[in-house]
N, C-alpha and C. Protein backbone atom coordinates (compact mmCIF):
# COMPACT_ATOMS: atom_id res chain seq x y z
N UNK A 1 -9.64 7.34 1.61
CA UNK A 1 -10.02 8.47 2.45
C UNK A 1 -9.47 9.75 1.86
N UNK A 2 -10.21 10.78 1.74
CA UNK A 2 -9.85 11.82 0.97
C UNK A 2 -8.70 12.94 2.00
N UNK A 3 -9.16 13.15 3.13
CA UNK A 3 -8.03 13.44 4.09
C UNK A 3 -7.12 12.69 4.22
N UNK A 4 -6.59 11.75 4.07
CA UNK A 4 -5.43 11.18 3.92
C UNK A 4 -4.19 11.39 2.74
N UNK A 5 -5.63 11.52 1.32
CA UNK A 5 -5.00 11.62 0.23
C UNK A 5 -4.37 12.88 0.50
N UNK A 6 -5.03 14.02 1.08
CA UNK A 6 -4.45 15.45 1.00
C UNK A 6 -3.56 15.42 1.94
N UNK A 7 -3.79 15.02 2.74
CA UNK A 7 -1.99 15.01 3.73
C UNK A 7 -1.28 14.39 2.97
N UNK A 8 -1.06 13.42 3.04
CA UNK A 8 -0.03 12.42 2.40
C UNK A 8 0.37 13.42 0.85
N UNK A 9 -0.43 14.30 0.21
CA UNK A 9 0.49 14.65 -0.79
C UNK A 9 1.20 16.21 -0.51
N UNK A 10 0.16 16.53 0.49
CA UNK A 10 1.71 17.59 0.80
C UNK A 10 2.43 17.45 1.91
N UNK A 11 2.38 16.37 2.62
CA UNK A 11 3.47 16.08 3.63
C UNK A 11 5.02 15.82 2.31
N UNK A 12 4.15 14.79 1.33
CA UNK A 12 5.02 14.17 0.61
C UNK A 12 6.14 15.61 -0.22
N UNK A 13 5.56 16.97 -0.29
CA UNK A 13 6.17 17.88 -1.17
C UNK A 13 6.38 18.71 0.05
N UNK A 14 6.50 18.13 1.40
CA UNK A 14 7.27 19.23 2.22
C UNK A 14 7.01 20.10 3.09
N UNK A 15 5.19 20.02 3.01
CA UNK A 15 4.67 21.07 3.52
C UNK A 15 3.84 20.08 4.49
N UNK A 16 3.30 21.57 5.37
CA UNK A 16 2.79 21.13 6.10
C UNK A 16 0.98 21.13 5.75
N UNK A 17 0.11 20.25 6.65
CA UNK A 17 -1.25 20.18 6.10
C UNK A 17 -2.19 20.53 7.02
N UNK A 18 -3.00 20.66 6.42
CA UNK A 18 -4.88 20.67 7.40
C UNK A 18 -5.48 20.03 7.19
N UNK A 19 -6.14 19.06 7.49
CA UNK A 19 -7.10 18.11 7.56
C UNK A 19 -7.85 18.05 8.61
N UNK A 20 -9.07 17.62 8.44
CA UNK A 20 -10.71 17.16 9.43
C UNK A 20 -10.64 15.70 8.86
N UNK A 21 -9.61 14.71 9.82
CA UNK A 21 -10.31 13.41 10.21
C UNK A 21 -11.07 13.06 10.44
N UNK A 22 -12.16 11.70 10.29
CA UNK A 22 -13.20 11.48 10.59
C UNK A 22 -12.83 9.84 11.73
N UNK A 23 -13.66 9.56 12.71
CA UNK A 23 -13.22 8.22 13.36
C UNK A 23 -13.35 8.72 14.87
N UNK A 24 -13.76 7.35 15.68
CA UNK A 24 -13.77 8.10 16.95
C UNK A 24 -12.17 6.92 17.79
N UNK A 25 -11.46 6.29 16.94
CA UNK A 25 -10.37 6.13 17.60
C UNK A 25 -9.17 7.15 18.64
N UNK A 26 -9.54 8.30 17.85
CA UNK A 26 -8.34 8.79 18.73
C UNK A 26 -9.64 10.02 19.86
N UNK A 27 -10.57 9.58 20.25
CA UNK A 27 -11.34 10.27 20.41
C UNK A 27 -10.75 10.47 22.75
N UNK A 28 -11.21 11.83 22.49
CA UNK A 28 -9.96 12.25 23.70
C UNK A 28 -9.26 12.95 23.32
N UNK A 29 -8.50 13.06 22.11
CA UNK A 29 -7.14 13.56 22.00
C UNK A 29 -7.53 14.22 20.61
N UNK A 30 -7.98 13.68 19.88
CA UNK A 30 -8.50 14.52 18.35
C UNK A 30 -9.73 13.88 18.25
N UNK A 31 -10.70 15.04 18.05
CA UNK A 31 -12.37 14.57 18.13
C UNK A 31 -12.57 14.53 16.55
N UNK A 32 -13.68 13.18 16.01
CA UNK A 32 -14.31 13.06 14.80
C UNK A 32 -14.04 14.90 14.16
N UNK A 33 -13.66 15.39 13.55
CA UNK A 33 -13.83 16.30 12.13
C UNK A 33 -13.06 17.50 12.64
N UNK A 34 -12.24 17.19 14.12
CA UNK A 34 -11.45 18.55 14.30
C UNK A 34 -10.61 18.74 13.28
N UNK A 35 -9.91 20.07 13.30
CA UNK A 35 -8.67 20.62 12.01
C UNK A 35 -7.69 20.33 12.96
N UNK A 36 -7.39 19.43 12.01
CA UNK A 36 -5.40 18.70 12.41
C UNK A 36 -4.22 19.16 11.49
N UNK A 37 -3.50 19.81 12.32
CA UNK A 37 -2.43 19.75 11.43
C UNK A 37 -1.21 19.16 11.45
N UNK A 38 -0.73 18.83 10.33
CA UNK A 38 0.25 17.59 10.03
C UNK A 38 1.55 18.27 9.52
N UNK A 39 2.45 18.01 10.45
CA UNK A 39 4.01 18.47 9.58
C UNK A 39 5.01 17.34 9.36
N UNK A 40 5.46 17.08 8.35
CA UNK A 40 6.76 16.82 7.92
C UNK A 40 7.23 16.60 9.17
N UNK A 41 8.02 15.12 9.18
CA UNK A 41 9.06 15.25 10.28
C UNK A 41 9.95 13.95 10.03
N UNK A 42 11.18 14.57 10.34
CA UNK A 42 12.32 13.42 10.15
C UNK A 42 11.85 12.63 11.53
N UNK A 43 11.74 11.19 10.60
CA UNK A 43 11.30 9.78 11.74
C UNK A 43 12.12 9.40 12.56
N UNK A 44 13.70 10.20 12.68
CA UNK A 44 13.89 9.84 13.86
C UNK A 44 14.05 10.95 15.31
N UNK A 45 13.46 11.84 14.51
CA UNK A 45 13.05 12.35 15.70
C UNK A 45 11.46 12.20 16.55
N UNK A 46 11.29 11.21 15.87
CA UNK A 46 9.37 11.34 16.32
C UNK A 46 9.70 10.32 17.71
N UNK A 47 8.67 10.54 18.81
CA UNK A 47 9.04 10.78 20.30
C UNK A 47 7.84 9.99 20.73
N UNK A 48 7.51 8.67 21.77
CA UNK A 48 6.76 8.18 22.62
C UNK A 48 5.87 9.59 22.82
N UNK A 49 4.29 8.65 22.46
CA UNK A 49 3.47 9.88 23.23
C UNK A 49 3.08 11.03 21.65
N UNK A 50 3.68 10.73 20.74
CA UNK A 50 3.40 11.35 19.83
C UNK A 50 2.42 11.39 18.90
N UNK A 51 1.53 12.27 18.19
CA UNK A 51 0.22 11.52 17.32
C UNK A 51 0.78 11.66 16.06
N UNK A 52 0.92 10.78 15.21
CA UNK A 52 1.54 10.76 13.42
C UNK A 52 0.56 10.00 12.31
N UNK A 53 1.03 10.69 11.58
CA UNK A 53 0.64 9.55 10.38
C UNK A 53 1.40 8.97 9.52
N UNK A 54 0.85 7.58 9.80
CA UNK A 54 1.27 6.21 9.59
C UNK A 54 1.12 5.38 8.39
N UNK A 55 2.24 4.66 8.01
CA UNK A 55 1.67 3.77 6.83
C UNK A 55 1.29 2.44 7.70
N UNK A 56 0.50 1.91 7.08
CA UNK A 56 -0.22 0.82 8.36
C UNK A 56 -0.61 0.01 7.35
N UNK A 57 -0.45 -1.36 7.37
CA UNK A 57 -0.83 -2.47 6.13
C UNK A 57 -2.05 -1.87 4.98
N UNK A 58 -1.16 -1.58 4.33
CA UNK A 58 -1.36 -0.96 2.46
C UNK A 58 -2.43 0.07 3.37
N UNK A 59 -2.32 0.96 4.20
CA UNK A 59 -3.16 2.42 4.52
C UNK A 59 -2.56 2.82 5.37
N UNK A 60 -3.45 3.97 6.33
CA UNK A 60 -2.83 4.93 6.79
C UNK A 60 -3.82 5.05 8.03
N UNK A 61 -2.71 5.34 9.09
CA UNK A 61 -3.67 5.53 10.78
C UNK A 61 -3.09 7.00 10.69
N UNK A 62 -4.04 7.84 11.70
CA UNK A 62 -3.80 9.09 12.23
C UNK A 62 -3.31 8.27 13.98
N UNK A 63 -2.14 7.83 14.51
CA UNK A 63 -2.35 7.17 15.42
C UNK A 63 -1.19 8.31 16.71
N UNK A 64 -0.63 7.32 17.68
CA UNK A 64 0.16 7.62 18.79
C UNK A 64 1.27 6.59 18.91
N UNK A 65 2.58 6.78 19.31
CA UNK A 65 3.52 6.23 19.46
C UNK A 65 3.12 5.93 20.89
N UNK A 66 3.27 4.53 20.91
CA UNK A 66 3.43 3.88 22.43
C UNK A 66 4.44 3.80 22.84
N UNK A 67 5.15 3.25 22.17
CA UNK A 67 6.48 2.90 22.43
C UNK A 67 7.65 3.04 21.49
N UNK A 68 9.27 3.00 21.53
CA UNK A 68 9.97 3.25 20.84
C UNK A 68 11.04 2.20 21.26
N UNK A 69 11.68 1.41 20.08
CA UNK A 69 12.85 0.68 20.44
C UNK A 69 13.59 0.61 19.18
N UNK A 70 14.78 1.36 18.84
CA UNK A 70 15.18 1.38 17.74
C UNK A 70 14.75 2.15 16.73
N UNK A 71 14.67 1.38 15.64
CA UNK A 71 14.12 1.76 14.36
C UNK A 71 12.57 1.28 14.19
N UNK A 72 12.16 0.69 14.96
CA UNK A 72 10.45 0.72 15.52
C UNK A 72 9.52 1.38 16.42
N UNK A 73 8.38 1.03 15.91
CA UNK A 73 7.49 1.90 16.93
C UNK A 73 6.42 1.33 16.99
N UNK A 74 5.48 1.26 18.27
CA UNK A 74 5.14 0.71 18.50
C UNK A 74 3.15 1.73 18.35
N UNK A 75 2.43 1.25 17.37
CA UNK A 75 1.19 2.33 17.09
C UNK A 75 0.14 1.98 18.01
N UNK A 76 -0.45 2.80 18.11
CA UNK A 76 -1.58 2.31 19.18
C UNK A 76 -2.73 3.61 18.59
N UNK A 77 -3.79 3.53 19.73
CA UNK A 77 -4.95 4.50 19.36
C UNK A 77 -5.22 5.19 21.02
N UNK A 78 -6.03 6.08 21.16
CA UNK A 78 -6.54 6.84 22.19
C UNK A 78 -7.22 6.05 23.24
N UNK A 79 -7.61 4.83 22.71
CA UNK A 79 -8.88 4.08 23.53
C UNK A 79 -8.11 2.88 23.11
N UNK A 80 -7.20 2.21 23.49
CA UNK A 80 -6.80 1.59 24.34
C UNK A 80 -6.49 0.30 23.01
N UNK A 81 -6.86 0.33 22.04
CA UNK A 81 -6.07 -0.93 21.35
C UNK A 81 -4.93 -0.69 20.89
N UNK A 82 -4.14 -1.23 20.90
CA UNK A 82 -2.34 -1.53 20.31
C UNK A 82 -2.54 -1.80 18.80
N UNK A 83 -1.87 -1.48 17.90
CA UNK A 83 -2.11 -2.05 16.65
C UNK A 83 -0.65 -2.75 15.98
N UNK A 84 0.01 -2.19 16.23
CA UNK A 84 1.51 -3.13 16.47
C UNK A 84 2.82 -2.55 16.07
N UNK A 85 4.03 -3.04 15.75
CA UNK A 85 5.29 -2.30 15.44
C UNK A 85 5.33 -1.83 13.95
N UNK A 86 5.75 -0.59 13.56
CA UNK A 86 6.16 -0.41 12.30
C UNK A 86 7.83 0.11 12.49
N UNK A 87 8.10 0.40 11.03
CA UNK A 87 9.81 1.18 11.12
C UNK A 87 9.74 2.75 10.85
N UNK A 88 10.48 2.58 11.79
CA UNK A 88 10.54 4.64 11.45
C UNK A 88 10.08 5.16 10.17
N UNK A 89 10.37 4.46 9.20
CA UNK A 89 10.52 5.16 7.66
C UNK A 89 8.91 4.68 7.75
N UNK A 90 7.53 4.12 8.15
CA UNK A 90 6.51 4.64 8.20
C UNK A 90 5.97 5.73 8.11
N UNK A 91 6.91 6.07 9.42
CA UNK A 91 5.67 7.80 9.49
C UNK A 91 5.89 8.89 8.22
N UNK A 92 4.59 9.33 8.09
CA UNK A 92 4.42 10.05 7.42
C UNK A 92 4.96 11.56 8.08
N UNK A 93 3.96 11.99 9.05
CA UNK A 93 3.90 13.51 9.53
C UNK A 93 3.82 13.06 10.80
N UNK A 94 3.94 14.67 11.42
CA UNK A 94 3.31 14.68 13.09
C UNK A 94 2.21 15.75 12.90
N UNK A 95 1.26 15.14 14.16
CA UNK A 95 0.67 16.32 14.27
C UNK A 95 0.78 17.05 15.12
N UNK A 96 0.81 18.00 14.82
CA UNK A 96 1.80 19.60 15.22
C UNK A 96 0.26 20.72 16.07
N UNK A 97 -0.94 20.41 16.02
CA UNK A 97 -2.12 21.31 16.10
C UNK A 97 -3.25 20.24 16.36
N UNK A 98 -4.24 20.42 17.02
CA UNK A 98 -5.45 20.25 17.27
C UNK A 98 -6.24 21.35 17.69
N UNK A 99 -7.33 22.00 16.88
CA UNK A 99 -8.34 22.80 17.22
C UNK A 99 -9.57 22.61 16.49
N UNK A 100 -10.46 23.27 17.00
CA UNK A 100 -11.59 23.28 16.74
C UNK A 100 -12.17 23.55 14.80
């Protein structure tokens, strides 16, 4: 996914990003091709209720923290499937913006 590639390499150098996701998973909360923006964030401050990006078996979700216990978290989507626990040191970014 080419929006992924571009977050993921300047989350990775610090900065923050813009990207137009495509997908109607998080649909409700970030619509197919809105501008998202993604910041850098130390994983242990990322918070239940939060939308991030994720390393998720060998890829990457734009997802929501369900839950938090520890050094896990628990990913889910907008519409209602769970996708399961990762470790803090997953997340990539938060997203910080949703607009049009």
């Amino acid at each position: 996914m080419g929006w992924v590639n571009d977050a993921r390499g300047g989350l990775a150098e610090g900065r923050t990003v813009q990207v137009r996701p495509t997908g109607g998973s998080m649909r409700g909360r970030i619509e197919s091709g809105q501008l998202v923006t993604i910041a850098p964030i130390d994983p242990l401050a990322v918070n239940v209720d939060d939308a991030v990006l994720v390393a998720w078996r060998g890829g990457f979700l734009l997802h929501i923290v369900k839950d938090a216990k520890g050094d896990q978290l628990l990913i889910g989507n907008n519409v209602g499937k769970i996708n399961g626990w990762v470790p803090r040191s997953a997340v990539v970014g938060k997203v910080v913006a949703v607009e049009d």
